[in-house]
Protein backbone atom coordinates (compact mmCIF):
# COMPACT_ATOMS: atom_id res chain seq x y z
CA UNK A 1 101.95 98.74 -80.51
CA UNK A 2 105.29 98.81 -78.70
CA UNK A 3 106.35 102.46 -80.17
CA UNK A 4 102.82 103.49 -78.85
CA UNK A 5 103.31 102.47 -75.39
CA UNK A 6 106.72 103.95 -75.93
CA UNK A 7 105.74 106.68 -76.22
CA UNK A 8 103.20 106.98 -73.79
CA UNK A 9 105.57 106.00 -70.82
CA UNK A 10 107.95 108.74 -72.72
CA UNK A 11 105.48 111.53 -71.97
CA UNK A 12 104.18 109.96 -68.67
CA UNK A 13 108.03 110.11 -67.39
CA UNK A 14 107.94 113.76 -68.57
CA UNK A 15 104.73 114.78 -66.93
CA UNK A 16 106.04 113.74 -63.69
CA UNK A 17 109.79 115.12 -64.02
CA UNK A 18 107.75 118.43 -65.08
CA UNK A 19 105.38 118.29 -61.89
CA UNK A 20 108.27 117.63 -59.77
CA UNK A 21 110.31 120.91 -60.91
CA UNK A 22 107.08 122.66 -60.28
CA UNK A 23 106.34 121.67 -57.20
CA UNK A 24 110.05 122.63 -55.55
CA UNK A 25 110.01 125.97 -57.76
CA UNK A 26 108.24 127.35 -54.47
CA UNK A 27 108.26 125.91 -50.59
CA UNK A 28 105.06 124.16 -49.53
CA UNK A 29 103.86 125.15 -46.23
CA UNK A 30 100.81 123.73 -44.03
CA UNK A 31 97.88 125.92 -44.29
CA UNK A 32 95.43 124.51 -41.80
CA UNK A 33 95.02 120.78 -40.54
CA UNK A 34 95.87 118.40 -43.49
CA UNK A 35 96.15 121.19 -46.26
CA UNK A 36 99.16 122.29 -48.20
CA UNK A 37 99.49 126.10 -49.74
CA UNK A 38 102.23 126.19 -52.05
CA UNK A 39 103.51 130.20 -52.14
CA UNK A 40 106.69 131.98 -53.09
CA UNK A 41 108.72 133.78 -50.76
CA UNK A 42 107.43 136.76 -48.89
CA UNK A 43 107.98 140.45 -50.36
CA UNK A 44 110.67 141.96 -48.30
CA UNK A 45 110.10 143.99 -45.44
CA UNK A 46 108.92 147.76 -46.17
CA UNK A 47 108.33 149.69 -43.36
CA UNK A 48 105.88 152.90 -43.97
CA UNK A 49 107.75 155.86 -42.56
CA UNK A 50 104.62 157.66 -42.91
CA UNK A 51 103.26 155.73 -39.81
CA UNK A 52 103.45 155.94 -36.29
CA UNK A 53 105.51 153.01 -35.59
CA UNK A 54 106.91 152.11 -39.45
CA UNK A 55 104.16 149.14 -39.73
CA UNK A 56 104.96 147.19 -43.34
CA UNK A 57 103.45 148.21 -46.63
CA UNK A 58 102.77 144.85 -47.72
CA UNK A 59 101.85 142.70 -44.70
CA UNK A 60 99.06 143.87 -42.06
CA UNK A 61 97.23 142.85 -39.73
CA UNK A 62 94.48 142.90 -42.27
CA UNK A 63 96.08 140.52 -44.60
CA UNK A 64 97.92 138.74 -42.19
CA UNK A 65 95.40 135.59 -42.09
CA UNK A 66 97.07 134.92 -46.04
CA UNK A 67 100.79 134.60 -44.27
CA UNK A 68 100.31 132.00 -41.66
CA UNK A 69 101.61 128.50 -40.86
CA UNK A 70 105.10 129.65 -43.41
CA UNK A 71 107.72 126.89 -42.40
CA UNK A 72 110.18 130.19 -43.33
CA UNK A 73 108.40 132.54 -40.70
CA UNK A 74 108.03 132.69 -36.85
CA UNK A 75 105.27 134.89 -35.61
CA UNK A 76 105.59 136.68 -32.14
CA UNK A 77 103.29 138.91 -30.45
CA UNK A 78 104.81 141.07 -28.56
CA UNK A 79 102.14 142.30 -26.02
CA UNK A 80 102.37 141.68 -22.15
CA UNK A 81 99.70 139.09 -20.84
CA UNK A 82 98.81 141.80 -18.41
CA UNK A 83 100.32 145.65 -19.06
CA UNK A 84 100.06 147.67 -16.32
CA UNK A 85 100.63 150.90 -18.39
CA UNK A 86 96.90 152.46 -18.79
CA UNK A 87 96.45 151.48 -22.62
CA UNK A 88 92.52 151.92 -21.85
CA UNK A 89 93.36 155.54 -21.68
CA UNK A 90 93.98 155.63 -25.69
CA UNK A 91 91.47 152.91 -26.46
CA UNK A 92 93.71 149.84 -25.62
CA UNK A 93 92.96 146.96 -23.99
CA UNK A 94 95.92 146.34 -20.73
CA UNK A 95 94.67 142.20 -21.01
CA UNK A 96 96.06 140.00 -23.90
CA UNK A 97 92.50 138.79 -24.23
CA UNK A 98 92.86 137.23 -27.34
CA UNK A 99 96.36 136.66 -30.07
CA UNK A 100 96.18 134.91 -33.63
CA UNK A 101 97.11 131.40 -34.32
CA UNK A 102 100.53 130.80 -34.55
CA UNK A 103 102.18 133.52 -32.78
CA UNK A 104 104.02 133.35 -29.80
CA UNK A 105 103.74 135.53 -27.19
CA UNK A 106 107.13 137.31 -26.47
CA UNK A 107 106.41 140.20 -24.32
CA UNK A 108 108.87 143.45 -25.46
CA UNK A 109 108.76 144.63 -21.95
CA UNK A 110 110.85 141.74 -20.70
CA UNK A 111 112.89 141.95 -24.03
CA UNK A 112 114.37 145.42 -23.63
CA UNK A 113 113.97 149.00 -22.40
CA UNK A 114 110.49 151.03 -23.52
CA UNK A 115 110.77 154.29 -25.29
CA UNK A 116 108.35 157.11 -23.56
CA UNK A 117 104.80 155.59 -23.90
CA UNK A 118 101.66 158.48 -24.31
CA UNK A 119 100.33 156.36 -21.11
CA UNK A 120 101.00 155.99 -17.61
CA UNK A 121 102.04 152.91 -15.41
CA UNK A 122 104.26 151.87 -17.73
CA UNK A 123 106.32 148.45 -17.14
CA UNK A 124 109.65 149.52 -15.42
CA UNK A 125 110.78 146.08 -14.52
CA UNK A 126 113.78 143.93 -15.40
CA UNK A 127 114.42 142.94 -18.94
CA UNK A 128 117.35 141.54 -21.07
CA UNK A 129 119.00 144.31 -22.57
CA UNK A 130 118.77 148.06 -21.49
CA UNK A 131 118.52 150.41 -24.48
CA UNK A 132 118.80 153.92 -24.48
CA UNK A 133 116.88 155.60 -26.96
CA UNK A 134 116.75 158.72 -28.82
CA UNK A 135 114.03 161.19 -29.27
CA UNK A 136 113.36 160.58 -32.88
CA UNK A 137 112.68 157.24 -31.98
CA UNK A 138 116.46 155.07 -33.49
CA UNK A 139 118.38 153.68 -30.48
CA UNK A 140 121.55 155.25 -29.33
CA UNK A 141 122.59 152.73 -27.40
CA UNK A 142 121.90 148.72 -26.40
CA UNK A 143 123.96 146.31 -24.05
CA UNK A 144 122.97 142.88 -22.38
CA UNK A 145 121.43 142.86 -18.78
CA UNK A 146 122.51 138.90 -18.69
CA UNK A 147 124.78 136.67 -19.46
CA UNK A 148 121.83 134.79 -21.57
CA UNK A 149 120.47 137.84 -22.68
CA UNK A 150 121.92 137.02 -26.33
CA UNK A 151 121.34 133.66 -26.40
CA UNK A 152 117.56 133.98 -25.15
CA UNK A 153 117.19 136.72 -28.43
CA UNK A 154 118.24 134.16 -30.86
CA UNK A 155 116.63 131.47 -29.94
CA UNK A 156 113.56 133.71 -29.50
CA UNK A 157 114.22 135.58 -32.87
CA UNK A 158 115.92 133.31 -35.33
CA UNK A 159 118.30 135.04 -37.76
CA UNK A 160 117.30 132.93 -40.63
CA UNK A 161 113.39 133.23 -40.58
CA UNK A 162 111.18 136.02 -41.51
CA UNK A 163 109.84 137.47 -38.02
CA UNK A 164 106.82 138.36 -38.31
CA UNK A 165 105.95 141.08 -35.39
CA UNK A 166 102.55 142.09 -33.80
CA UNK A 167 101.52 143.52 -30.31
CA UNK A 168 98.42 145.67 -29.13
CA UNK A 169 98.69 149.04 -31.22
CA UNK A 170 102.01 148.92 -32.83
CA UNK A 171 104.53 150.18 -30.51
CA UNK A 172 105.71 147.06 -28.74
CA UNK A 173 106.28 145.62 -32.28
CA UNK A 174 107.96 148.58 -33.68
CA UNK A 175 109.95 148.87 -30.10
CA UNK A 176 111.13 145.24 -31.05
CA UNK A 177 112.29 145.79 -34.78
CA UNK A 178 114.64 148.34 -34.28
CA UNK A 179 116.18 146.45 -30.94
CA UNK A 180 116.53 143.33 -33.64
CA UNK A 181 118.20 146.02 -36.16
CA UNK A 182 120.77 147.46 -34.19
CA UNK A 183 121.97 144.04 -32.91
CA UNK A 184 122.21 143.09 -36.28
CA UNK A 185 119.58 141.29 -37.62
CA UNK A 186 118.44 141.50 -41.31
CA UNK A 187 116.26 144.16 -41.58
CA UNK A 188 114.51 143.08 -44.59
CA UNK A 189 113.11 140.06 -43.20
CA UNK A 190 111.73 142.02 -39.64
CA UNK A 191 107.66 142.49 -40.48
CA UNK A 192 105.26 145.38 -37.93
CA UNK A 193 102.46 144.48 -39.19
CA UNK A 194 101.32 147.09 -36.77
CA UNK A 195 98.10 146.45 -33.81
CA UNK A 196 96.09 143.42 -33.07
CA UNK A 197 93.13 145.28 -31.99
CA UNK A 198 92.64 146.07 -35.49
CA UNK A 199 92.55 142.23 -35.90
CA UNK A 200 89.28 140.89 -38.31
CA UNK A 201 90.84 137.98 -39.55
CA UNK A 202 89.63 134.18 -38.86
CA UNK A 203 91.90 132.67 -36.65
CA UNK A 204 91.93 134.48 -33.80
CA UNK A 205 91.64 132.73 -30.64
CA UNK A 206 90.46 134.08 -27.35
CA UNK A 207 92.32 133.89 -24.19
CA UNK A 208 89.67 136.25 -22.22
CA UNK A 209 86.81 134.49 -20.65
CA UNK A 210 83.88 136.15 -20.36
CA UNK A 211 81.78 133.38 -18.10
CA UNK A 212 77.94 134.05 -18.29
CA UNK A 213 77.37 133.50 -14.37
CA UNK A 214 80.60 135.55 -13.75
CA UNK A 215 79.06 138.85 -12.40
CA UNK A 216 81.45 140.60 -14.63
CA UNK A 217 84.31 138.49 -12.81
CA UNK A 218 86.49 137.66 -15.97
CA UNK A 219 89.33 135.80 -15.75
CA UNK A 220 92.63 135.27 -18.16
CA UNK A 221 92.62 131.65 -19.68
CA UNK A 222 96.62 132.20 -19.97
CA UNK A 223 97.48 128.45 -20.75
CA UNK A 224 96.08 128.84 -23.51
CA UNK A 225 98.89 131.29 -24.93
CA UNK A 226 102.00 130.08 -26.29
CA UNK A 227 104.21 132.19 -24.00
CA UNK A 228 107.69 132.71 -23.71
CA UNK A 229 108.36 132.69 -19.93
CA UNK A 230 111.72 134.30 -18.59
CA UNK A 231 112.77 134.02 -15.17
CA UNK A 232 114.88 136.75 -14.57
CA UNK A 233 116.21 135.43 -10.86
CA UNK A 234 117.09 131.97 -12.57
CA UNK A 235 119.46 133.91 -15.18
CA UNK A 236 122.74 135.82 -14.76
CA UNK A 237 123.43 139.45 -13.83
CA UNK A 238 126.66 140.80 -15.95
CA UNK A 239 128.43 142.37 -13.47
CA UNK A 240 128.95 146.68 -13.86
C-alpha cells in the first residue's frame, strides 16, 4: 500500500512540474475580462512592399481582433481626433468616429512632419520632430522640435514592446514606422497593419454619436478615447 501511494504522489509531483514548464513555455496574456490566452510570440514584422504604405503580411486589420490585450504589445492609432485634410475626398472619414479596444490614440500629425498627402487641408501645425522626406517615400532627414521631443517618443513608443500601428487608411501608420526606424527603433517589432476603415472585427468601439433627435447634429464623444494629449506651449523650443 505504501509503494502505491508512492507512487502515485511520484507521478502527481510530475504532472504538476510538467504543467508548470508548459505553462511558462509561452507568456499568458488577458484576452477579455477574466480570461487568459496563452500564445507564443508574434511573427516578426514583414512589411508588403507591394502596398501603398508597406502594411504587414502577417498582421491586419482583418486579423487584428486575434492580437489584442498582448502584455508584450502597445497598440496606437495614429489618426487625428479631427483631420482637417479632406480625407472624404478619397472615401475617408476626417472624424475618429470610432478606434479598437486597446489602442491609444497618438495622432502622427503632432508626432512629426507629413509627407505630401493626395488631399487638401492638410495639418501644418506644430509637432515634435520635423522630418524631411524624400520622394520615394524613406526620410532624408529628422531632428527634435523640443527639448522633450525624445523623451515624449519613448515613452509613447516603447523600445522593448511590439508597436502595433493603425490610423484611417494607412498613411499616418506607415508615416509613423519609418520616423520610429530612422531614430532607431527595431524594425522588426514596428506592425502597419494598414486602415481602420477596413475595420470588421468585434471590438470596436464608437466614439461618434449619432443621437436620434439630433437633426443630423452629431457630436464627438472624445472622452471616450484614450488620447495622448501634447501641449506644445507647455514644452520647450530647441533653440536654431
Amino acid at each position: 500500500m505504501n509503494r502505491i501511494l508512492k507512487a502515485i504522489i511520484c507521478v502527481t509531483l510530475v504532472t504538476a512540474i510538467v504543467l508548470s514548464f508548459a505553462a511558462c513555455a509561452k507568456p499568458e496574456i488577458l484576452d477579455g475580462p477574466g480570461m487568459i490566452n496563452t500564445v507564443g510570440e508574434l511573427p516578426k514584422a514583414d512589411p508588403d512592399l507591394d502596398s501603398m504604405f508597406g502594411v504587414d503580411k502577417n498582421i491586419t486589420t482583418l486579423n487584428i481582433d486575434e492580437y489584442l490585450g498582448r502584455g508584450d504589445t502597445v497598440y496606437r492609432d495614429m489618426r487625428m481626433l479631427y483631420d482637417p485634410a479632406d480625407y472624404a475626398a478619397i472615401g475617408g472619414d476626417a472624424d475618429l468616429s470610432f478606434s479598437i479596444t486597446g489602442f491609444k490614440v497618438v495622432p502622427y500629425p503632432f508626432i512629426g512632419s507629413l509627407q505630401t498627402l493626395p488631399v487638401d487641408n492638410a495639418y501644418t501645425g506644430e509637432c515634435l520632430y520635423t522630418v524631411e522626406w524624400n520622394d520615394d517615400g524613406s526620410i532624408k532627414d529628422a531632428y527634435p522640435n523640443y527639448v522633450e521631443s525624445e523623451l515624449a517618443l519613448k515613452e509613447l513608443f516603447p523600445q522593448d514592446k511590439n508597436i502595433i500601428l493603425t490610423c484611417g487608411g494607412g498613411g499616418y501608420a506607415g508615416m509613423t514606422r519609418a520616423l520610429l526606424i530612422f531614430l532607431g527603433w527595431d524594425e522588426t517589432k514596428l506592425y502597419n497593419i494598414g486602415g481602420s476603415w477596413e475595420y470588421k472585427g468585434d471590438n470596436r468601439f464608437e466614439i461618434m454619436v449619432y443621437p436620434e433627435d439630433a437633426n443630423d447634429a452629431n457630436f464627438l464623444a472624445t472622452w471616450r478615447a484614450d488620447y495622448a494629449f501634447i501641449q506644445f506651449d507647455k514644452l520647450h523650443l530647441i533653440a536654431d
